[in-house]
N, C-alpha and C. Protein backbone atom coordinates (compact mmCIF):
# COMPACT_ATOMS: atom_id res chain seq x y z
N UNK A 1 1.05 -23.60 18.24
CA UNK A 1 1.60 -24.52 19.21
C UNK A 1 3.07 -24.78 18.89
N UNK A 2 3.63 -24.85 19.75
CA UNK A 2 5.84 -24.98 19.75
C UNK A 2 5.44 -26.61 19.46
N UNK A 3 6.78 -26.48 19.42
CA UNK A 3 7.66 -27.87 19.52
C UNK A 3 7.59 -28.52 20.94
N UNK A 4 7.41 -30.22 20.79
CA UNK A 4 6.98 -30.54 22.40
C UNK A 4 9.06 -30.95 23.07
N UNK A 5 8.93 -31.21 24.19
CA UNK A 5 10.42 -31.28 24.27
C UNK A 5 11.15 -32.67 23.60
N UNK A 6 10.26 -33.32 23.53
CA UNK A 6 11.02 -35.02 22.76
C UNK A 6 11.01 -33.94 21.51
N UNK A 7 10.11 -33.42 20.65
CA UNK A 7 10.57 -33.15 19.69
C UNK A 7 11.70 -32.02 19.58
N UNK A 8 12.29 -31.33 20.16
CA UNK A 8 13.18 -30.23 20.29
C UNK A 8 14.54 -31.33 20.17
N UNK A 9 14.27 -32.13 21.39
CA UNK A 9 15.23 -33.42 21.51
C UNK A 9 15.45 -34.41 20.59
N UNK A 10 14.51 -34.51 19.76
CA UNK A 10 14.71 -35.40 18.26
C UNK A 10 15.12 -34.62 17.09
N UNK A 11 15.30 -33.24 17.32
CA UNK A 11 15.70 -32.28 16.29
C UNK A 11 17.47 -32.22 16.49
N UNK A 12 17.83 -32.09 17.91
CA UNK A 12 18.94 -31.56 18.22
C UNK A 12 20.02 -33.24 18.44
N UNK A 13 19.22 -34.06 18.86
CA UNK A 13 20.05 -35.85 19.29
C UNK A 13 19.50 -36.47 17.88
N UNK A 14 19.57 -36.39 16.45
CA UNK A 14 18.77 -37.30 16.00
C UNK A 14 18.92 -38.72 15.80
N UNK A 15 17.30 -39.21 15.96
CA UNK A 15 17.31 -40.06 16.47
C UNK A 15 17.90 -41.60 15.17
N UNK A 16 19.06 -42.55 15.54
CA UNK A 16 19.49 -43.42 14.76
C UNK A 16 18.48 -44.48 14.11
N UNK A 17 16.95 -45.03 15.16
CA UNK A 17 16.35 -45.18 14.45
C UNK A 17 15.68 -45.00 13.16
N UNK A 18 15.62 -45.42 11.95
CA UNK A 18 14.81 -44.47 10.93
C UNK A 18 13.33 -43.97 11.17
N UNK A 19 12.50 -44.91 11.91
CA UNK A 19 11.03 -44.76 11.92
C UNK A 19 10.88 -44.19 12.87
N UNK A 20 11.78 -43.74 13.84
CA UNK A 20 11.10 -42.60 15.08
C UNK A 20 11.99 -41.11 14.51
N UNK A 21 12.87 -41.21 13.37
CA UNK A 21 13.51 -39.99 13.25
C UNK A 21 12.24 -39.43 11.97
N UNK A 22 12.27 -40.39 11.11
CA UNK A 22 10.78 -39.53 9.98
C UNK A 22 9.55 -39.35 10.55
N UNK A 23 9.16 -40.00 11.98
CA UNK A 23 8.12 -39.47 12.53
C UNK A 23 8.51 -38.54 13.15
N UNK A 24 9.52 -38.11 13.59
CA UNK A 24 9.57 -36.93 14.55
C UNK A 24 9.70 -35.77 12.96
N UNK A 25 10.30 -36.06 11.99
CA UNK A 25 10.64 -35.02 10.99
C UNK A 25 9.12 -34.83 10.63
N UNK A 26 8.26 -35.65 10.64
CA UNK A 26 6.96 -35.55 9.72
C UNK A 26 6.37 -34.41 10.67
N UNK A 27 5.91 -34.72 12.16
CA UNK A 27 5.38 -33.75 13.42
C UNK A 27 5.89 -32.55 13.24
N UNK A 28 7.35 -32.33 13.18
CA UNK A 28 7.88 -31.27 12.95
C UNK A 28 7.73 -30.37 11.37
N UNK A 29 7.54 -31.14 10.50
CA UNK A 29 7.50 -30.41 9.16
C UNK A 29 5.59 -29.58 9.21
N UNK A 30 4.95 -30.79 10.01
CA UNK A 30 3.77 -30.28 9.75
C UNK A 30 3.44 -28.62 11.04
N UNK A 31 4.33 -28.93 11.45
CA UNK A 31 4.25 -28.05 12.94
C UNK A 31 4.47 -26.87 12.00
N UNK A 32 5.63 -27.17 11.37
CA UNK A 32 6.51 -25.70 10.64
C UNK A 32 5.00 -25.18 9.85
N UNK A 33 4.57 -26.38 8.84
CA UNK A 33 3.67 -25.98 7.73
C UNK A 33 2.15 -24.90 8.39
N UNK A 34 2.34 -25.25 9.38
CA UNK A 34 0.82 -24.74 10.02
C UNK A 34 1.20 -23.59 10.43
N UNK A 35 2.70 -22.73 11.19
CA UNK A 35 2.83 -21.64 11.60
C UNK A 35 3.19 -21.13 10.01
N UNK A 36 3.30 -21.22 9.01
CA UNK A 36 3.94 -20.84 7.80
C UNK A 36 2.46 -20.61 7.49
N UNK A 37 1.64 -21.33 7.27
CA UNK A 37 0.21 -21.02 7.16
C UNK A 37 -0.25 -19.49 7.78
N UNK A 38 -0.06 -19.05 9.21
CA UNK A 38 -0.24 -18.09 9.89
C UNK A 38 0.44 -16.71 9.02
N UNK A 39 1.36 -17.01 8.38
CA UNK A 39 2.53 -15.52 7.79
C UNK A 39 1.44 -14.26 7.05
N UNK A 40 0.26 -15.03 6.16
CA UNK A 40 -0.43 -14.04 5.65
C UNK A 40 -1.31 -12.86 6.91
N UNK A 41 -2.01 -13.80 8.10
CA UNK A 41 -2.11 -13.07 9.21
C UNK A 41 -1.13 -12.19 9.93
N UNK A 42 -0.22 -12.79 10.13
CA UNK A 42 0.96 -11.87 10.17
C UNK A 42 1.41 -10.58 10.04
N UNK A 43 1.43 -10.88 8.74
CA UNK A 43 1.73 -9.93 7.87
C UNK A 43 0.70 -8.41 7.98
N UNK A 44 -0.53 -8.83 8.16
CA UNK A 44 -1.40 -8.16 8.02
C UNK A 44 -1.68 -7.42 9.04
N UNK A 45 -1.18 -7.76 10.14
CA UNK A 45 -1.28 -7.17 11.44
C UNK A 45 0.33 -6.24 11.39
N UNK A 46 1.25 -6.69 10.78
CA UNK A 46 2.61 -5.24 11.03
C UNK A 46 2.32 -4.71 9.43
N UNK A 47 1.29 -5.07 9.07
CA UNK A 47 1.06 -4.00 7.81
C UNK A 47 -0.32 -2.78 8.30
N UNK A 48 -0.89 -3.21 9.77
CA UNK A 48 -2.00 -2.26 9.55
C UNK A 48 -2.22 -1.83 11.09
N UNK A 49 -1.14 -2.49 11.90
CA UNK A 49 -1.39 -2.21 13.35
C UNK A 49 -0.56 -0.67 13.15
N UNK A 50 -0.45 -0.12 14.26
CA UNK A 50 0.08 0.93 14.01
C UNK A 50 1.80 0.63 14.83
N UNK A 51 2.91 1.23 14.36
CA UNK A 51 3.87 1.09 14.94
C UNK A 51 4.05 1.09 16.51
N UNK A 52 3.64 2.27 17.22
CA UNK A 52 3.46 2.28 18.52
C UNK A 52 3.19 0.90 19.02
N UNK A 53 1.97 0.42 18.48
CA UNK A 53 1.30 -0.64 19.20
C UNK A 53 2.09 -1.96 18.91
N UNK A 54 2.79 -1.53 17.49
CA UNK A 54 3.80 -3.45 17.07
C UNK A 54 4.94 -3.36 18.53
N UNK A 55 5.74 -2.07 18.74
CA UNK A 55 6.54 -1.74 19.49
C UNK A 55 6.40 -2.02 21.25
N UNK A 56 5.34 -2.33 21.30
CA UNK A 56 4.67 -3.05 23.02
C UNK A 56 5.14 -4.84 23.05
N UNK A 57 5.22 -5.20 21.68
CA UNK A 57 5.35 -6.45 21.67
C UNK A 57 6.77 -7.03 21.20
N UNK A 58 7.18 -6.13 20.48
CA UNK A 58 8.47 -6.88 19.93
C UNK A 58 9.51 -6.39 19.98
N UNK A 59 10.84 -7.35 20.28
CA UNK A 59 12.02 -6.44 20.81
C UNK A 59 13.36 -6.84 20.16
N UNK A 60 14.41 -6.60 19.98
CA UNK A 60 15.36 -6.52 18.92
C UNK A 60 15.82 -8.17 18.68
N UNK A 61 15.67 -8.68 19.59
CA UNK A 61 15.96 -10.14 19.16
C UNK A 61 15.15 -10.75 18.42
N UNK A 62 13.68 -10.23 18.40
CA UNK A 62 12.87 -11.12 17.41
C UNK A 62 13.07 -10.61 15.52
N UNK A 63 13.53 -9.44 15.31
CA UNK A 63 14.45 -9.06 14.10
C UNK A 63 15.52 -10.05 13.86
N UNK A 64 16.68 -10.62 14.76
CA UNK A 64 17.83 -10.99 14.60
C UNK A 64 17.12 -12.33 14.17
N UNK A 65 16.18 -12.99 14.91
CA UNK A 65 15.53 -14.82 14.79
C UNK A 65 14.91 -14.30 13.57
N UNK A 66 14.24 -13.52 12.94
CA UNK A 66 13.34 -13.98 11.84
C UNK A 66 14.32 -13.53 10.66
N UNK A 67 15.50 -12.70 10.55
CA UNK A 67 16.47 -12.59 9.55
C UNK A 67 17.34 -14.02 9.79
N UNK A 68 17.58 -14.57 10.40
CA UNK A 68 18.05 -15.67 10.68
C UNK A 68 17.23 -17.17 9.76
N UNK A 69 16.11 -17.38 10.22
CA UNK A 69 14.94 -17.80 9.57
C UNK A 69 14.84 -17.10 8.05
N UNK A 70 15.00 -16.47 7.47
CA UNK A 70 14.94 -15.80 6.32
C UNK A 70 16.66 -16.27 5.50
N UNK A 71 17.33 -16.06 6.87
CA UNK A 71 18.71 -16.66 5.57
C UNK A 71 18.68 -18.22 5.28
N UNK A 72 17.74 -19.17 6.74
CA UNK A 72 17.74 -20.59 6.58
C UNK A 72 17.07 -20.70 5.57
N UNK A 73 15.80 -20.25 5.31
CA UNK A 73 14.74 -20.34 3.92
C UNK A 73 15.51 -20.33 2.61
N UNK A 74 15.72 -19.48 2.83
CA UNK A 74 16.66 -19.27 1.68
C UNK A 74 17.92 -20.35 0.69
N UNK A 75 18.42 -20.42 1.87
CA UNK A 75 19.14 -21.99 2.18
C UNK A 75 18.83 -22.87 1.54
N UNK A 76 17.68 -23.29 2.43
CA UNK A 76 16.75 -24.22 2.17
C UNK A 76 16.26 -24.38 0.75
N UNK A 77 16.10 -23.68 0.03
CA UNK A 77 15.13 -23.19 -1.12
C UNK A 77 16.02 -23.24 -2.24
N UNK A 78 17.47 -23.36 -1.81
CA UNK A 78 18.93 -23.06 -2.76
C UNK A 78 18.35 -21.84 -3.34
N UNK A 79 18.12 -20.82 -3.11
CA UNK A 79 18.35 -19.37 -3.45
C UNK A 79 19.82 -18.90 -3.61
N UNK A 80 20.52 -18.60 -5.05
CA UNK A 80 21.71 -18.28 -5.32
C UNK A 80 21.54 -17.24 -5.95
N UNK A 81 22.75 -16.67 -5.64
CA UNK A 81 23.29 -14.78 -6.37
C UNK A 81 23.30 -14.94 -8.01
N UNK A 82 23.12 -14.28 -8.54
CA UNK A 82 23.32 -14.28 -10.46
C UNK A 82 24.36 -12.97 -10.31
N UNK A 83 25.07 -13.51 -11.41
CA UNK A 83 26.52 -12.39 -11.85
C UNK A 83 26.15 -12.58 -12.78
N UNK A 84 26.80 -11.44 -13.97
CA UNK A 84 27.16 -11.30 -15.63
C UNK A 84 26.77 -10.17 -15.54
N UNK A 85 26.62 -9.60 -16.89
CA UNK A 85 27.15 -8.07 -17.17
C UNK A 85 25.42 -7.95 -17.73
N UNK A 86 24.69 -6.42 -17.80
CA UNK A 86 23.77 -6.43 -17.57
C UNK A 86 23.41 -6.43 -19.25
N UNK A 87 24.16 -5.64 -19.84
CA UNK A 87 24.40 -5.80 -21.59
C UNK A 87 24.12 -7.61 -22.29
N UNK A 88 24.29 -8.40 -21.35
CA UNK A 88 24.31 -9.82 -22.05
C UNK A 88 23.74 -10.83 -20.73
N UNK A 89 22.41 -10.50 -21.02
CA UNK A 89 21.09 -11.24 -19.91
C UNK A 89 22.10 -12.95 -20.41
N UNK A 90 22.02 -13.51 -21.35
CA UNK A 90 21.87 -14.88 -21.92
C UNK A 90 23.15 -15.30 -21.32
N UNK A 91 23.65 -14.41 -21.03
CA UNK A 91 24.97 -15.59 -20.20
C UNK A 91 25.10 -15.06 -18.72
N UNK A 92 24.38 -14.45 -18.70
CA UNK A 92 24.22 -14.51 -16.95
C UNK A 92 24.28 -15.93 -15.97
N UNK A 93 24.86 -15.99 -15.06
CA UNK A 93 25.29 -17.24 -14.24
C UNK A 93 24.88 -16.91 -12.84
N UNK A 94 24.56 -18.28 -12.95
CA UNK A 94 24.13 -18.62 -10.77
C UNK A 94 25.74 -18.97 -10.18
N UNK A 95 25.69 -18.67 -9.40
CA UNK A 95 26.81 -19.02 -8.74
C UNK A 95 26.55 -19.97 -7.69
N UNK A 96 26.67 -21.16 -7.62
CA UNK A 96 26.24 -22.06 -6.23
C UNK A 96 26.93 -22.04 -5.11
N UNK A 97 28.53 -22.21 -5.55
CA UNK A 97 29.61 -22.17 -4.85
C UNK A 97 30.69 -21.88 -5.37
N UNK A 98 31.86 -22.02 -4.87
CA UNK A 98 33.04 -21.42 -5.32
C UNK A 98 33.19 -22.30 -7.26
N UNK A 99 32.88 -23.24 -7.28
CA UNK A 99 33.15 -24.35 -7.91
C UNK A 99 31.71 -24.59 -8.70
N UNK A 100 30.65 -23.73 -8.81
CA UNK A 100 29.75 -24.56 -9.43
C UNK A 100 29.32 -23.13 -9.61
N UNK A 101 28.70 -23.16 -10.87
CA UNK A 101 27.96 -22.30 -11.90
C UNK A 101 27.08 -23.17 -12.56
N UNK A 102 25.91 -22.34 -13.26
CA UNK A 102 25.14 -22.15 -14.01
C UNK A 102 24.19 -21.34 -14.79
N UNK A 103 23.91 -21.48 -15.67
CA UNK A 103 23.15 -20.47 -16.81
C UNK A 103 22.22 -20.04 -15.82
N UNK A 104 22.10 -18.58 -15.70
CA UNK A 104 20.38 -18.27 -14.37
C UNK A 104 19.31 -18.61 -15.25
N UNK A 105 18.28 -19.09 -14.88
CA UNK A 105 16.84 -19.61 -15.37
C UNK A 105 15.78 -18.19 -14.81
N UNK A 106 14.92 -17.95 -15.48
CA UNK A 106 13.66 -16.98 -15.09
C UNK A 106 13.11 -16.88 -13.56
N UNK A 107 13.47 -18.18 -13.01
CA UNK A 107 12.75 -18.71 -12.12
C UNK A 107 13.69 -17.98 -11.21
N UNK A 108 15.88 -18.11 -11.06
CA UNK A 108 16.42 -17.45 -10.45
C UNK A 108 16.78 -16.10 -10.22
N UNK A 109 16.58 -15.32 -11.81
CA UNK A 109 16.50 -14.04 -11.99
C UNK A 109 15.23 -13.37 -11.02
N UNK A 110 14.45 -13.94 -11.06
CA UNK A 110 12.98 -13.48 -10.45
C UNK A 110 13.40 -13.59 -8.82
N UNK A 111 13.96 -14.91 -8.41
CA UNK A 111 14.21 -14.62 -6.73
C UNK A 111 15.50 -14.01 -6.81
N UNK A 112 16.45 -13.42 -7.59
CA UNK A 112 17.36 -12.42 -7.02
C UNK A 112 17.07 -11.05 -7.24
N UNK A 113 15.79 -10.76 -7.97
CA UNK A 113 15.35 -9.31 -8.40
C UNK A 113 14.24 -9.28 -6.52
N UNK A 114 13.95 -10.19 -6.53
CA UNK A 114 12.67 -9.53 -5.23
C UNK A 114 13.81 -9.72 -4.33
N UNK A 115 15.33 -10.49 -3.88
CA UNK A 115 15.79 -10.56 -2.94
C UNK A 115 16.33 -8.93 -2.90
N UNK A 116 17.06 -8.69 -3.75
CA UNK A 116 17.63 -7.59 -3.67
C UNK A 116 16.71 -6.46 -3.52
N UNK A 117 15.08 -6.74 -4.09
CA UNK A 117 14.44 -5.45 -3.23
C UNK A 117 14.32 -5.41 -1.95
N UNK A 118 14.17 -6.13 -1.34
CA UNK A 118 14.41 -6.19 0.38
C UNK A 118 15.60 -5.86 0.74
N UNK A 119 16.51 -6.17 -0.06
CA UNK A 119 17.73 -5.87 0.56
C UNK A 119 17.92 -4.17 0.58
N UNK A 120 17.35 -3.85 -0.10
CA UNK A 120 17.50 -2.13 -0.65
C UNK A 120 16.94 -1.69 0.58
N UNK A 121 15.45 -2.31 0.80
CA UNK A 121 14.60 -1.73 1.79
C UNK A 121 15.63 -1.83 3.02
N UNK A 122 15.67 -2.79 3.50
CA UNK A 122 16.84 -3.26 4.58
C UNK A 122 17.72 -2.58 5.00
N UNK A 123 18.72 -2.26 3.67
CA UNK A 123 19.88 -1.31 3.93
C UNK A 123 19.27 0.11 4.18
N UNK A 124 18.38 0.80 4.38
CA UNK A 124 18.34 1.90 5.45
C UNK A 124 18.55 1.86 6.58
N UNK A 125 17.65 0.31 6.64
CA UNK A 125 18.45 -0.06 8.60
C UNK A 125 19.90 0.20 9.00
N UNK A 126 21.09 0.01 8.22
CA UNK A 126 22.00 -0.44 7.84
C UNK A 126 22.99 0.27 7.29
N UNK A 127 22.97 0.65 6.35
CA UNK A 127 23.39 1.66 5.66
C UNK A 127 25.51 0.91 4.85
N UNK A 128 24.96 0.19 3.55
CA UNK A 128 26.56 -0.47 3.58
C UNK A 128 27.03 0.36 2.59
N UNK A 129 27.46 1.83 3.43
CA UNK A 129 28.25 2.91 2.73
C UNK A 129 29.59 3.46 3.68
N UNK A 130 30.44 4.22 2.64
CA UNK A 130 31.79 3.79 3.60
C UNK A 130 32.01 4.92 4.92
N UNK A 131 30.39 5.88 5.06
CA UNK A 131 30.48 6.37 6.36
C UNK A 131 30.27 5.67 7.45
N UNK A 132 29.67 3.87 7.31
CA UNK A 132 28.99 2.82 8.24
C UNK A 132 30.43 2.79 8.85
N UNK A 133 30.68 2.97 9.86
CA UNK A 133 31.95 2.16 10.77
C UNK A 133 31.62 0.97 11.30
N UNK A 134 30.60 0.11 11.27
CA UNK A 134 30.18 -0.91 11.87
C UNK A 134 30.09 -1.86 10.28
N UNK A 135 29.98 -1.53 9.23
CA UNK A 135 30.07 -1.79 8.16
C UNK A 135 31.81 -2.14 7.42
N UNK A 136 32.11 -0.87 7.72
CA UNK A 136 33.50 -1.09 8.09
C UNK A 136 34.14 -2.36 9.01
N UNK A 137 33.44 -2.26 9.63
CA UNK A 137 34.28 -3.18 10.70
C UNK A 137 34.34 -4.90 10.59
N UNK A 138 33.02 -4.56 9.94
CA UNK A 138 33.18 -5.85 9.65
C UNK A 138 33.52 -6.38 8.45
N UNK A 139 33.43 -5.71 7.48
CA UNK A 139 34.57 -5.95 5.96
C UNK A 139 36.01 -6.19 6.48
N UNK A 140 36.34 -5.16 7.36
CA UNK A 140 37.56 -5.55 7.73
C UNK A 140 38.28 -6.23 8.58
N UNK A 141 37.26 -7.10 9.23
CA UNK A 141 37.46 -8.25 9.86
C UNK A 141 37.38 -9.50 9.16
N UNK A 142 37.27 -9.66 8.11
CA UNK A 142 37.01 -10.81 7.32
C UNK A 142 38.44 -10.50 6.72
N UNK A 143 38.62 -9.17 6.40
CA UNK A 143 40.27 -8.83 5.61
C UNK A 143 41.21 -9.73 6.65
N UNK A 144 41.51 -9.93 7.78
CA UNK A 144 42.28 -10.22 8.59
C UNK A 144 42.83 -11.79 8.04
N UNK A 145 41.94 -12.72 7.71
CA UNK A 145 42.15 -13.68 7.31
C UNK A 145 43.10 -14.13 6.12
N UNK A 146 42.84 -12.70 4.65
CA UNK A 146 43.17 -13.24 4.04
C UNK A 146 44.48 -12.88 3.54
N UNK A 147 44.97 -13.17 2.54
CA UNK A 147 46.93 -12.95 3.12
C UNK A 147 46.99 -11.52 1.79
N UNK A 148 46.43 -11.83 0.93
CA UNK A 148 46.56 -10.29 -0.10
C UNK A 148 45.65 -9.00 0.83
N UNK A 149 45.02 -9.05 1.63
CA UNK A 149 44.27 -8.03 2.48
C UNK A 149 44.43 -7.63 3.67
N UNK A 150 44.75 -8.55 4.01
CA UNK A 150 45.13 -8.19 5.96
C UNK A 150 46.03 -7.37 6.19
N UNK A 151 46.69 -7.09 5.36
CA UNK A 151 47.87 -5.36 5.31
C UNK A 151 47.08 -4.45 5.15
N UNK A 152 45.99 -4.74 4.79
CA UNK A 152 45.08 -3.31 4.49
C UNK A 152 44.35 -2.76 5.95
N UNK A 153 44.48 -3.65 7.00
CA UNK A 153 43.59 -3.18 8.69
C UNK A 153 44.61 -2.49 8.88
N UNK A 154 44.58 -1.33 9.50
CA UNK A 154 45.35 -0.47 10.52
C UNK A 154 45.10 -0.53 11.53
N UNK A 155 46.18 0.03 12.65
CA UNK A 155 45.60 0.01 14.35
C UNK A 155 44.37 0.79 14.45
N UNK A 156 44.50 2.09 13.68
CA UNK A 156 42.84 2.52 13.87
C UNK A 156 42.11 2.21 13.67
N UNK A 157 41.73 0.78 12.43
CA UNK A 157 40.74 0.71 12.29
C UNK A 157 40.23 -0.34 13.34
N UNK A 158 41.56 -1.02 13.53
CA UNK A 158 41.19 -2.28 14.74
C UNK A 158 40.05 -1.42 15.98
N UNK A 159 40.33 -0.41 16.31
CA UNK A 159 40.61 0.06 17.52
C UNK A 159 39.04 0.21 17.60
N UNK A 160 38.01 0.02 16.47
CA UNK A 160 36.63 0.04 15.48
C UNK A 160 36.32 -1.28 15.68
N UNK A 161 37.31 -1.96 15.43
CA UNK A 161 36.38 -3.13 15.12
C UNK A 161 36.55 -3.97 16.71
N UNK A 162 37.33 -3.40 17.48
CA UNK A 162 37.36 -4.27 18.94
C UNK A 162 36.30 -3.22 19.95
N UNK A 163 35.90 -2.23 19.37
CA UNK A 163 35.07 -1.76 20.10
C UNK A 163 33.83 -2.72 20.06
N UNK A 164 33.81 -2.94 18.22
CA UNK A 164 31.96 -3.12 18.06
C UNK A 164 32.44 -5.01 18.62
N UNK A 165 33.64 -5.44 18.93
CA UNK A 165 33.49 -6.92 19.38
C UNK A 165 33.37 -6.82 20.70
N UNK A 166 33.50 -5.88 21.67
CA UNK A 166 33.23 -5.95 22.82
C UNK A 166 31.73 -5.66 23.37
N UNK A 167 30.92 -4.78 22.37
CA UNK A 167 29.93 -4.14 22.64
C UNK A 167 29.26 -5.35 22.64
N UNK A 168 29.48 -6.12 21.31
CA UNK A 168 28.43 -7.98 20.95
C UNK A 168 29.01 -8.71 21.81
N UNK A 169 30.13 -8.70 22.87
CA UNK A 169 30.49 -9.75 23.99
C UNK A 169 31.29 -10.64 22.67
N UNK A 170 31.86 -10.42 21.79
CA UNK A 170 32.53 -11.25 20.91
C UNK A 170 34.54 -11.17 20.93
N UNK A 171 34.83 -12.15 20.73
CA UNK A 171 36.35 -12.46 20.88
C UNK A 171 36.92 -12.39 19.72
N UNK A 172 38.02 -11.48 19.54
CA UNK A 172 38.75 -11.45 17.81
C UNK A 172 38.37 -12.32 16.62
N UNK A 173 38.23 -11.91 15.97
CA UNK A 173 37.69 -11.85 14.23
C UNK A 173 36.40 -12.98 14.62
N UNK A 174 35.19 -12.56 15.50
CA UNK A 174 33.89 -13.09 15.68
C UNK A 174 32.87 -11.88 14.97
N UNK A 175 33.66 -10.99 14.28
CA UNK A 175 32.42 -10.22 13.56
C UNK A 175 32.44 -11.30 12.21
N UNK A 176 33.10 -11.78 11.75
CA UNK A 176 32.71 -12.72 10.39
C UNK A 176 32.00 -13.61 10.80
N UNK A 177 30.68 -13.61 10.07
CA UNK A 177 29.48 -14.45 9.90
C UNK A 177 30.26 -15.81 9.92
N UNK A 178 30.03 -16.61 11.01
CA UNK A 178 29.69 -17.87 10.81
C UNK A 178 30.95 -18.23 11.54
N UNK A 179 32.29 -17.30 12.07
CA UNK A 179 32.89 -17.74 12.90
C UNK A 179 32.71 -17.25 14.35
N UNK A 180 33.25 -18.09 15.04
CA UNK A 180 33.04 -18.05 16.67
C UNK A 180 34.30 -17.29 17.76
């Protein structure tokens, strides 16, 4: 069962009351908890249906919403990258933000070893090697911004990256995640 529309509307206006905003969060958390319940079914059906038959039902936008949902989880969960050199596990570091580090714990090593196996799997979709021109394009749209890199775009490569912004209906430097 979805979300009813007061609750879509208490998600998106929230509400200044406290006791109608934690009841609408409580409806909604339990809503989430019960389709999160469903994932092992799920799962089990694009692990044993046959492709043909997943392919009657699902179409490229429902990839884009559940990688979407997968980066919020994540989010959510504070899932962070580990750096350090592979010779010296004991000082390996989380990176939170630009400004915040810490020693990685077992617990973070473990979710950046299974993240990065998906990611492996993933990148066949994908492919972030320097024959990707769409890969390209968008590394080098993020270059545009910054003042030691943005000498590095050429007109040709623009000429790449305003293709793949016209193809997404997107307006100059809208291939970087998270700008508009």
């Amino acid at each position: 069962m979805g979300l009813s529309p007061q609750e879509k509307e208490r998600l998106i206006n929230r509400p200044t009351n406290p006791h109608d905003r934690a009841t609408n969060d409580f409806k909604v958390r339990r809503k989430l908890m019960n389709w999160l319940k469903d994932l092992p079914d799920m799962m089990h059906v694009f692990r044993k249906l046959p492709p043909e038959q997943l392919r009657k039902e699902l179409r490229d936008q429902d990839v884009y919403d559940f990688l979407e949902i997968a980066e919020r989880m994540l989010s959510a969960l504070e899932f962070h990258r580990v750096e350090g050199e592979l010779e010296q596990p004991k000082s390996w570091k989380v990176i939170v933000d630009e400004d915040t580090q810490r020693i990685a714990e077992n617990e973070d090593i473990k979710r950046a070893a299974n993240i990065g196996s998906h990611i492996d799997k993933l990148d066949r979709y994908f492919g972030r090697t320097s024959k990707n021109p769409i890969f390209k394009a968008i590394t080098y749209e993020a270059w545009l911004d910054h003042p030691l890199l943005k000498g590095h775009v050429t007109k040709l490569d623009d000429a790449g990256m305003k293709r793949l912004r016209e193809i997404l209906g997107l307006k100059y430097h809208a291939l970087v995640p998270g700008s508009t």
